[in-house]
C-alpha atoms as a PDB file:
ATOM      1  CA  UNK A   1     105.069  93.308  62.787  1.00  0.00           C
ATOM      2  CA  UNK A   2     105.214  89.880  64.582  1.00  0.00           C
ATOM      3  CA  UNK A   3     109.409  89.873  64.579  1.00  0.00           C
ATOM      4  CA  UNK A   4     109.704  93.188  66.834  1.00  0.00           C
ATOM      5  CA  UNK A   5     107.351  92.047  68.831  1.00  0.00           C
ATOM      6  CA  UNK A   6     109.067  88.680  69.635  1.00  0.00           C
ATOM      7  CA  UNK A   7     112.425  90.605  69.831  1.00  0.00           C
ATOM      8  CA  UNK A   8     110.865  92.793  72.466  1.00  0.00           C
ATOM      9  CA  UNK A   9     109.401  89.840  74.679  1.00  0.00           C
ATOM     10  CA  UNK A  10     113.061  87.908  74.125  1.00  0.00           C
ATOM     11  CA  UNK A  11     114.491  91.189  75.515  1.00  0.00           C
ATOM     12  CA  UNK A  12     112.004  91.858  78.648  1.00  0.00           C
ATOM     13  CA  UNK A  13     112.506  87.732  79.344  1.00  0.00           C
ATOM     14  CA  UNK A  14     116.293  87.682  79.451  1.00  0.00           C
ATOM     15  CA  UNK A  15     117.063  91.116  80.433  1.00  0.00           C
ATOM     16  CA  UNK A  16     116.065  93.725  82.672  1.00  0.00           C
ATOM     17  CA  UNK A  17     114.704  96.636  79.779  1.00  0.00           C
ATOM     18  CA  UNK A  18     114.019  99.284  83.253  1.00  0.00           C
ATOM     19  CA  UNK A  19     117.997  99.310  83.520  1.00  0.00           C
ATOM     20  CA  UNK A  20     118.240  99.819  79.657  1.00  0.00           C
ATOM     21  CA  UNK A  21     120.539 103.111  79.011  1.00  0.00           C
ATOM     22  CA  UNK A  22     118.928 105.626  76.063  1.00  0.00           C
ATOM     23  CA  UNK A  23     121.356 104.877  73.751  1.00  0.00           C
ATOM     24  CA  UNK A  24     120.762 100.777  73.738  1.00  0.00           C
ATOM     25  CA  UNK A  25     116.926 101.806  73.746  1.00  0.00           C
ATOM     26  CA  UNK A  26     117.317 103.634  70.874  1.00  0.00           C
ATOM     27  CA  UNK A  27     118.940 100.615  69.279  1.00  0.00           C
ATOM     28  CA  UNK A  28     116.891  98.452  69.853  1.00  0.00           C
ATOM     29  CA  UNK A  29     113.981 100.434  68.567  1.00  0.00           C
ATOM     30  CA  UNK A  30     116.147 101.322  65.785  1.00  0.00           C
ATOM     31  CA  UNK A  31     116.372  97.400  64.821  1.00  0.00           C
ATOM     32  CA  UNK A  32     112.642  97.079  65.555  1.00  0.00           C
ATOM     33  CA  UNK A  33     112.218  99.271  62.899  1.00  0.00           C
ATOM     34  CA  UNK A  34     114.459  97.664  60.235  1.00  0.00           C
ATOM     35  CA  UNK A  35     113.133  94.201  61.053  1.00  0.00           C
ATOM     36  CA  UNK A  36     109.858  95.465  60.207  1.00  0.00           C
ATOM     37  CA  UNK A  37     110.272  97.630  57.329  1.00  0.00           C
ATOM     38  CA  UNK A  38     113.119  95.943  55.447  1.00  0.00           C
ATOM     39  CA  UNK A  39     110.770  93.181  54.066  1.00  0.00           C
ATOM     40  CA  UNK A  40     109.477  95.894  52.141  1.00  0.00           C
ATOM     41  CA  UNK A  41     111.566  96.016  49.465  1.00  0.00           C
ATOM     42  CA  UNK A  42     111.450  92.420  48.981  1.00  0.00           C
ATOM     43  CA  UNK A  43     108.284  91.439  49.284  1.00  0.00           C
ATOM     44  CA  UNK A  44     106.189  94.675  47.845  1.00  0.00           C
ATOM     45  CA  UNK A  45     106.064  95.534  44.207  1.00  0.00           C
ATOM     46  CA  UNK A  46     108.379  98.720  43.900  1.00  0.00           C
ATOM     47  CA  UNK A  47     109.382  97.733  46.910  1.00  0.00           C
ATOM     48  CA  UNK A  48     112.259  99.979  47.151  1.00  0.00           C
ATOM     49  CA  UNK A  49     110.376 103.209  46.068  1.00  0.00           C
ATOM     50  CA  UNK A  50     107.682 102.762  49.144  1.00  0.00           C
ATOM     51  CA  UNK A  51     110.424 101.926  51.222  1.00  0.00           C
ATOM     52  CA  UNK A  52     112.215 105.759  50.557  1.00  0.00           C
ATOM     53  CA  UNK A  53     109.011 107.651  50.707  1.00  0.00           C
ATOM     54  CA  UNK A  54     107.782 106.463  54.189  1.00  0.00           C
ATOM     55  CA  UNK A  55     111.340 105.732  55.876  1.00  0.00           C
ATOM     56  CA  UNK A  56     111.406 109.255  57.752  1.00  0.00           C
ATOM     57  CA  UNK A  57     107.607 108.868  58.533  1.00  0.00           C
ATOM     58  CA  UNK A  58     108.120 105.301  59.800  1.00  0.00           C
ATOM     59  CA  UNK A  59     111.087 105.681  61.737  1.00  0.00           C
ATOM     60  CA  UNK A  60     109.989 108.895  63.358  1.00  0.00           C
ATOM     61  CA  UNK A  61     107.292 107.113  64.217  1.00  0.00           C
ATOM     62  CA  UNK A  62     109.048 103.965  66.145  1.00  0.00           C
ATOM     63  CA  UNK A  63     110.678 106.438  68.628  1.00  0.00           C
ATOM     64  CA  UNK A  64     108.061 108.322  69.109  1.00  0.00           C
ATOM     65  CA  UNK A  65     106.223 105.767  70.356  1.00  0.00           C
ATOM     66  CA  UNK A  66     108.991 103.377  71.850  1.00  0.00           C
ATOM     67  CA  UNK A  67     110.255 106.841  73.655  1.00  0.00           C
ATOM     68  CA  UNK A  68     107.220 107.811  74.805  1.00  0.00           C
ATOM     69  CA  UNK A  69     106.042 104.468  75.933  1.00  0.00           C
ATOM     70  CA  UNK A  70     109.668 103.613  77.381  1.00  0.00           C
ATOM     71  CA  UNK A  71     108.804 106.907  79.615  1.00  0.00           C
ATOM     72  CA  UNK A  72     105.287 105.388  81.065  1.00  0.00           C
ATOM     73  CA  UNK A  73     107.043 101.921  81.847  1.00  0.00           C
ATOM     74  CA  UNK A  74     110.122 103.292  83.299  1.00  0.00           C
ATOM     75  CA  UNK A  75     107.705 105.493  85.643  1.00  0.00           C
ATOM     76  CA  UNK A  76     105.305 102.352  86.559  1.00  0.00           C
ATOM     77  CA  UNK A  77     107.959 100.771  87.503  1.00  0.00           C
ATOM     78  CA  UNK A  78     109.581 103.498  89.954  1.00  0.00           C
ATOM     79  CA  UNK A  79     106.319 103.709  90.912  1.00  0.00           C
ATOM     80  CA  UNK A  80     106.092 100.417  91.943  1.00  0.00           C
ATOM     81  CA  UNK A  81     109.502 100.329  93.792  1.00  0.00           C
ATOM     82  CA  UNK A  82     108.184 103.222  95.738  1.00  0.00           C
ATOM     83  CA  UNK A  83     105.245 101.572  97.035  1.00  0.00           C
ATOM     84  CA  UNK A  84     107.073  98.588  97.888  1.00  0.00           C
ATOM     85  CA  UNK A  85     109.297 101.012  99.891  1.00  0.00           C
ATOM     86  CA  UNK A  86     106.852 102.358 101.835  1.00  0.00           C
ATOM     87  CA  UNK A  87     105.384  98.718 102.599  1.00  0.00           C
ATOM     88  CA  UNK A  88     108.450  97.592 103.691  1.00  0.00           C
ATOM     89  CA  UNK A  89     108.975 100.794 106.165  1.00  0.00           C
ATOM     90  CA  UNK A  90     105.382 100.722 106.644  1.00  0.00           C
ATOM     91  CA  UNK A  91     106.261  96.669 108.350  1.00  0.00           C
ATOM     92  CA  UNK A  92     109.558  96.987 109.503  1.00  0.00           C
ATOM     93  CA  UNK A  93     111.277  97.751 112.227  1.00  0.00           C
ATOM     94  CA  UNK A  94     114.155 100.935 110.394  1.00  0.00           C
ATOM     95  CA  UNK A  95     116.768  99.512 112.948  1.00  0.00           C
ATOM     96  CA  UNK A  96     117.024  95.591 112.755  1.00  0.00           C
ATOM     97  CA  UNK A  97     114.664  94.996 109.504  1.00  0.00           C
ATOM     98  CA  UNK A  98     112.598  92.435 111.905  1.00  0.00           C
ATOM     99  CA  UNK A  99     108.621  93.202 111.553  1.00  0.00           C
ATOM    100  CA  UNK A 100     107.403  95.516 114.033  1.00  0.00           C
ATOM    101  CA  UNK A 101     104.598  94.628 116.515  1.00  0.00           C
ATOM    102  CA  UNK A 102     101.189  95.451 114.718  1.00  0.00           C
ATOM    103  CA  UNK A 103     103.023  93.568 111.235  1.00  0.00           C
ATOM    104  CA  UNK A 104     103.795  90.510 113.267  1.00  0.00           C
ATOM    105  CA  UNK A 105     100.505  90.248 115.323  1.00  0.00           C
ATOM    106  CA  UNK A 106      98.603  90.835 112.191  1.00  0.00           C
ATOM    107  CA  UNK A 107     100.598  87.893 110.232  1.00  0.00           C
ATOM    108  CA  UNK A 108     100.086  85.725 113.039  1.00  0.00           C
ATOM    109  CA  UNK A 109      96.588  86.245 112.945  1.00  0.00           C
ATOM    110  CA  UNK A 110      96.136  85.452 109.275  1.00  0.00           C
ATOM    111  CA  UNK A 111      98.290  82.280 109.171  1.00  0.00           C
ATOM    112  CA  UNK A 112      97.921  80.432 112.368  1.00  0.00           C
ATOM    113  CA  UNK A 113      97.010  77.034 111.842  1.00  0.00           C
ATOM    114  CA  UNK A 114      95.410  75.267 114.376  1.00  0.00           C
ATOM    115  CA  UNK A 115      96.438  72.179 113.135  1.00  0.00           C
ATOM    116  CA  UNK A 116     100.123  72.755 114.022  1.00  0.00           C
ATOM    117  CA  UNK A 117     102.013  73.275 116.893  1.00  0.00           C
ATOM    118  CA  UNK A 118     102.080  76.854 117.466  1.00  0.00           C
ATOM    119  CA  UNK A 119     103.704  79.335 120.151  1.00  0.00           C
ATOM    120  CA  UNK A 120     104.832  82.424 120.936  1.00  0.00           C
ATOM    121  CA  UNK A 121     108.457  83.344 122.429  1.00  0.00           C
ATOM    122  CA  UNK A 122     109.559  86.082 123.872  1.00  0.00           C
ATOM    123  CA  UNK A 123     113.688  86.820 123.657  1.00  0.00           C
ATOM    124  CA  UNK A 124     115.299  89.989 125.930  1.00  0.00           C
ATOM    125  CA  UNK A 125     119.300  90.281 125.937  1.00  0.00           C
ATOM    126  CA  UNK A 126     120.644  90.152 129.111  1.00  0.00           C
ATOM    127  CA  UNK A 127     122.075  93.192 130.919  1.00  0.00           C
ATOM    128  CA  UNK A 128     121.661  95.179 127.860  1.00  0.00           C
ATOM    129  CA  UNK A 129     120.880  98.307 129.570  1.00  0.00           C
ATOM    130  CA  UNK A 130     124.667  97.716 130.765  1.00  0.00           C
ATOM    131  CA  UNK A 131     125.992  97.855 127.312  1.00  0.00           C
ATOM    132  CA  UNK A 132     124.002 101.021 126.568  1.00  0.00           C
ATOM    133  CA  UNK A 133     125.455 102.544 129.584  1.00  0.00           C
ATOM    134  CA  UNK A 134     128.939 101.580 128.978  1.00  0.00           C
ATOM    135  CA  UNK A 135     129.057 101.592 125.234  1.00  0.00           C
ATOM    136  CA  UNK A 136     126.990 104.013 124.086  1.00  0.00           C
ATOM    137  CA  UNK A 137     123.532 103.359 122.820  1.00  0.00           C
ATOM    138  CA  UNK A 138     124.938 103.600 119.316  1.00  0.00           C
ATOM    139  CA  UNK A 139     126.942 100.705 119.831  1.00  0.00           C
ATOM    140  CA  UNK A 140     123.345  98.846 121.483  1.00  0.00           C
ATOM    141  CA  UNK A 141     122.334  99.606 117.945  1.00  0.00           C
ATOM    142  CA  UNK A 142     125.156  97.784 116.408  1.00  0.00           C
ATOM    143  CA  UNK A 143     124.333  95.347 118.600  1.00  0.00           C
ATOM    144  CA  UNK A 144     120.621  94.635 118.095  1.00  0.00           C
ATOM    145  CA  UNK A 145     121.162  94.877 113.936  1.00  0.00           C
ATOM    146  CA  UNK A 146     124.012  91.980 114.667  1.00  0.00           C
ATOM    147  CA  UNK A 147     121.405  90.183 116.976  1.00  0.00           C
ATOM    148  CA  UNK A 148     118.491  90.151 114.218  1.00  0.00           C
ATOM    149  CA  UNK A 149     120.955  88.768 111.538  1.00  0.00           C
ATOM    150  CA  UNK A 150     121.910  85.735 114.002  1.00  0.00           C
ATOM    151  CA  UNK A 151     118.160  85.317 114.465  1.00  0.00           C
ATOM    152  CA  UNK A 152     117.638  85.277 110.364  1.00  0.00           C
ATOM    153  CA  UNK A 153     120.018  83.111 109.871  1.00  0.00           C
ATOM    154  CA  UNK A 154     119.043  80.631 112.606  1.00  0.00           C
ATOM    155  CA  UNK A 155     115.492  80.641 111.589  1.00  0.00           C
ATOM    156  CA  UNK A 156     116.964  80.078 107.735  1.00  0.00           C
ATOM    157  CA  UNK A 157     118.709  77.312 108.546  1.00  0.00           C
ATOM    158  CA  UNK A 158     116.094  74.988 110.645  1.00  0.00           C
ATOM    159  CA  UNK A 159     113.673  72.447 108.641  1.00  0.00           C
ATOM    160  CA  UNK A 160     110.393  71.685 109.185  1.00  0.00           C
ATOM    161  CA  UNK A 161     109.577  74.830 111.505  1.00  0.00           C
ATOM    162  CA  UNK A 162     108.053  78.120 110.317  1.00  0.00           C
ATOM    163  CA  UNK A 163     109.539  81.070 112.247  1.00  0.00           C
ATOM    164  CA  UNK A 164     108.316  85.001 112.249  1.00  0.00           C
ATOM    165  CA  UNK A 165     110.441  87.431 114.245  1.00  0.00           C
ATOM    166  CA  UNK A 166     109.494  90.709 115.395  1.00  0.00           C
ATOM    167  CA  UNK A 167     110.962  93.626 117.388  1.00  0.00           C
ATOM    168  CA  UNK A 168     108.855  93.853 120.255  1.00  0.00           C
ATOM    169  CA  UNK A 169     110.613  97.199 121.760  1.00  0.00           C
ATOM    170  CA  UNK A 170     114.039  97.899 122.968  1.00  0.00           C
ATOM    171  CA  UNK A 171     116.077  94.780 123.394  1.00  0.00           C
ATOM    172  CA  UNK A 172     112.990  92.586 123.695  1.00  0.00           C
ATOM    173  CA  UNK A 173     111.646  90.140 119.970  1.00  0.00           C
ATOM    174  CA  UNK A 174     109.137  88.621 120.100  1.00  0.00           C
ATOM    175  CA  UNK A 175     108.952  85.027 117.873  1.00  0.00           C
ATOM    176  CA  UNK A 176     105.997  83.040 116.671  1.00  0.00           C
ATOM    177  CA  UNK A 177     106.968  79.545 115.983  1.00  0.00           C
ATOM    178  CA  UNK A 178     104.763  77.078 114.054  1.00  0.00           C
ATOM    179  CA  UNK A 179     105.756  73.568 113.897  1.00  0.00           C
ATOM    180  CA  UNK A 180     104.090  69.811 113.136  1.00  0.00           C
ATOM    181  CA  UNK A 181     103.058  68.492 116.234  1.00  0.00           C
ATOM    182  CA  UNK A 182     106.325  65.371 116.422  1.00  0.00           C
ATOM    183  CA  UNK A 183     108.192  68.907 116.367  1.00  0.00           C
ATOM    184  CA  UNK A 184     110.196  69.604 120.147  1.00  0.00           C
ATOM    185  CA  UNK A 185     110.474  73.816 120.765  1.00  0.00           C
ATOM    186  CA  UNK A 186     112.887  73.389 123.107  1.00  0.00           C
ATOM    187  CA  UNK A 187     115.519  72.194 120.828  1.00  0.00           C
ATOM    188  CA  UNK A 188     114.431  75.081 118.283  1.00  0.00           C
ATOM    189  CA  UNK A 189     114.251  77.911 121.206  1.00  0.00           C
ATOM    190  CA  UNK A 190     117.567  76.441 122.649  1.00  0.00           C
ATOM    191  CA  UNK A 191     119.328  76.891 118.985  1.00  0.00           C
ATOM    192  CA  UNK A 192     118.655  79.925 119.096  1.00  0.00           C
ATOM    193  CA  UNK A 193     120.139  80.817 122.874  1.00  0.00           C
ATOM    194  CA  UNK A 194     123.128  78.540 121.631  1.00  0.00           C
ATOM    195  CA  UNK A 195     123.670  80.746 118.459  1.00  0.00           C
ATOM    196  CA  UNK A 196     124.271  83.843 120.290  1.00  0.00           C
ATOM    197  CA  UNK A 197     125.586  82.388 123.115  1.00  0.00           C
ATOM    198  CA  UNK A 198     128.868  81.766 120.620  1.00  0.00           C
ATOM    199  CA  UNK A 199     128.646  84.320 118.358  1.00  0.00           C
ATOM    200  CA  UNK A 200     131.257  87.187 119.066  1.00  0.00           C
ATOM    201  CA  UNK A 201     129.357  90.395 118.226  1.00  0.00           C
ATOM    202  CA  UNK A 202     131.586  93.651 117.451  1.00  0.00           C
ATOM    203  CA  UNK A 203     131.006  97.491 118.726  1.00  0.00           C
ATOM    204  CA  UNK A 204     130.986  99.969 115.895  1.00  0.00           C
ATOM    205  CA  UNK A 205     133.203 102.557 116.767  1.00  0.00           C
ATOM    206  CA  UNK A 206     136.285 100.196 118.058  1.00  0.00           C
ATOM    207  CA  UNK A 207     135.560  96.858 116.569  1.00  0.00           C
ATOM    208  CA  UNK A 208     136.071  95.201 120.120  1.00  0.00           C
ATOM    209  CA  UNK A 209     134.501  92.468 120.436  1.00  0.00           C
ATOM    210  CA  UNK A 210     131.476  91.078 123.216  1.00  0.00           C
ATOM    211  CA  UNK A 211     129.484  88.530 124.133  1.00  0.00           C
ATOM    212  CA  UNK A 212     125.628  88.058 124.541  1.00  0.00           C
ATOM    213  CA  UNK A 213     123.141  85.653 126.485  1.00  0.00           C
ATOM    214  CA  UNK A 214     119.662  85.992 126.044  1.00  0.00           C
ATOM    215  CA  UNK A 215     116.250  84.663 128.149  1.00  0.00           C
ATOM    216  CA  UNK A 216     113.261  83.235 126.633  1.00  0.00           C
ATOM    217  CA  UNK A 217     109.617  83.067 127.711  1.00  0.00           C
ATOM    218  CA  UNK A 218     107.734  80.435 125.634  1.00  0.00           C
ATOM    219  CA  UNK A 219     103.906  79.896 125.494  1.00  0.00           C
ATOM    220  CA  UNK A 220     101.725  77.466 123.067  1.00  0.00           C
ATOM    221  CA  UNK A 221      98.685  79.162 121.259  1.00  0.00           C
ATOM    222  CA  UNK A 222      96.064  76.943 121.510  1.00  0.00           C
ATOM    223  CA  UNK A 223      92.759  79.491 120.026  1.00  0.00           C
ATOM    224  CA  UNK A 224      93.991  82.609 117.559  1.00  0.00           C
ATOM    225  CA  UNK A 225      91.320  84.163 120.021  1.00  0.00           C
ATOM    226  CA  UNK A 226      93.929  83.817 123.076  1.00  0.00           C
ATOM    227  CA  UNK A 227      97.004  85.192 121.022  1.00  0.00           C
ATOM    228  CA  UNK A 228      97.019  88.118 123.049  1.00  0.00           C
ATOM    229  CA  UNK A 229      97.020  86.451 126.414  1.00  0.00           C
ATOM    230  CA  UNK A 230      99.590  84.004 125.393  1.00  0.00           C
ATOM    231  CA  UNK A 231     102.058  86.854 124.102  1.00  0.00           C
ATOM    232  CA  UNK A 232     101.379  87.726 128.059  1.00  0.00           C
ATOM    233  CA  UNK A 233     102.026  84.629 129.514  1.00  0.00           C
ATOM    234  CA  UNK A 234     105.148  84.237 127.298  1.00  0.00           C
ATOM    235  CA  UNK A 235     106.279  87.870 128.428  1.00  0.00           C
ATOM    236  CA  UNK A 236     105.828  86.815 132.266  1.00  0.00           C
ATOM    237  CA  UNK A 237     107.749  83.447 131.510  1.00  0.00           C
ATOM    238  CA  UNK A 238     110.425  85.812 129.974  1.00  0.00           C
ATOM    239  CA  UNK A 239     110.613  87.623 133.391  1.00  0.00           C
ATOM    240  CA  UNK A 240     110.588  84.302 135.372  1.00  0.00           C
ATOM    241  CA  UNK A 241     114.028  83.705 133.325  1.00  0.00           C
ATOM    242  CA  UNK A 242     115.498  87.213 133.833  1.00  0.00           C
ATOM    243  CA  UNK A 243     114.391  86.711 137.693  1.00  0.00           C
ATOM    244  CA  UNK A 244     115.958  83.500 138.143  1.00  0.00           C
ATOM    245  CA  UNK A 245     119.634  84.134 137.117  1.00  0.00           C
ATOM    246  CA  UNK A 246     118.734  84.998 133.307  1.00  0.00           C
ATOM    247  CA  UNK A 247     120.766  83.208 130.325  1.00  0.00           C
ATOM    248  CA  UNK A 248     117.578  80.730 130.793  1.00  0.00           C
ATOM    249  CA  UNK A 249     114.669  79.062 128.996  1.00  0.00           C
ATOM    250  CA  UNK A 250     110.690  79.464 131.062  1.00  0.00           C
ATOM    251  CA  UNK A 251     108.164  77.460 129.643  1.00  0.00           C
ATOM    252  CA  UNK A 252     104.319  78.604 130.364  1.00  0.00           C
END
């Protein structure tokens, strides 16, 4: 009985059995069987005879049960892809993937550290409303799932620095940034506004191609207690940019 069983772990280590088709399962419970049973006729007197008279009962036996527990398994396991599903809807934001505003606030929350530099940024695209207006707002959509991948990809690539980003509504993110305290933010918020500020982003419908500038509003969390009002101050900052010519950087 050991050898099926160490088949059937070297199987569900190397492979992936939930993607198994019926006929490989029933191959594989098929050579479960003979591994099992074969001794038999070796190694028990009349080996041979016992062997024919409980072959049907044996093997009808294996699938049964490798059928009927290959049903359960495959069902956990949609069952667990499900739920993951509807956590990952349940947190993100369906247009740009980014976490939406009660994930975020709650993660930031949980894992603040207030030995580490920590902040919040806010991030609004410049005269997006005009794009909307001209483009079409399913073209603004294009644009904001575009906008979230830069952002991914920036945040990927930088060392030392954690980085959660959010959708905070519309064209606005929101960012918390958690760093060692030799760590500068205004070289990581400025990579960022440098990104996009190269980065040709395409419309849907026409593939034409447009550019993007963003402003930031950037404020340090000094108690977990005061997340709230810093999110605030960082959202007035983000104003002060937009207000003074936009395509800017305000630091509370």
């Amino acid at each position: 009985m050991v050898f099926p069983v160490l088949l059937a772990l070297l199987f569900r280590k190397f492979g992936k059995p939930y993607k198994l088709n019926p006929f490989f399962v029933f191959s594989l419970i098929t050579l479960c069987w003979l591994i099992c049973d074969i001794p038999i006729i070796f190694i028990v007197p009349n080996g041979w005879e016992i062997f024919k008279d409980i072959i049907f009962i044996r093997y009808g036996s294996f699938l049964l049960t490798g059928y009927t527990l290959s049903f359960f398994i495959r069902q956990s396991i949609k069952e667990n892809e499900w739920k993951e599903q509807l956590q990952y809807y349940a947190e993100r934001d369906p247009l740009t993937g980014l976490y939406n505003l009660r994930t975020f606030m709650t993660y930031v929350r949980n894992h603040f550290s207030p030995a580490k530099q920590n902040y919040i940024v806010m991030a609004d695209i410049d005269h997006f409303k005009h794009i909307n207006d001209i483009y079409g707002h399913l073209n603004g959509d294009a644009i904001l799932k575009q906008l979230a991948n830069v952002f991914k990809n920036v945040a990927a690539q930088m060392t030392g620095v954690h980085i959660l980003i959010g959708r905070y509504g519309g064209e606005e993110f929101i960012f918390f940034i958690e760093m060692e305290k030799n760590k500068d933010i205004q070289s990581v918020v400025a990579a960022f506004q440098d990104k996009v500020r190269i980065t040709p982003f395409y419309l849907e419908d026409t593939n034409e191609k447009i550019n993007l500038t963003l402003s930031f509003g950037v404020c340090p969390i000094e108690n977990i207690n005061g997340l709230t009002d810093s999110t605030g101050k960082a959202d007035k900052c983000l104003y002060r940019s937009k207000n003074n010519g936009r395509n800017q950087i305000s630091y509370a």
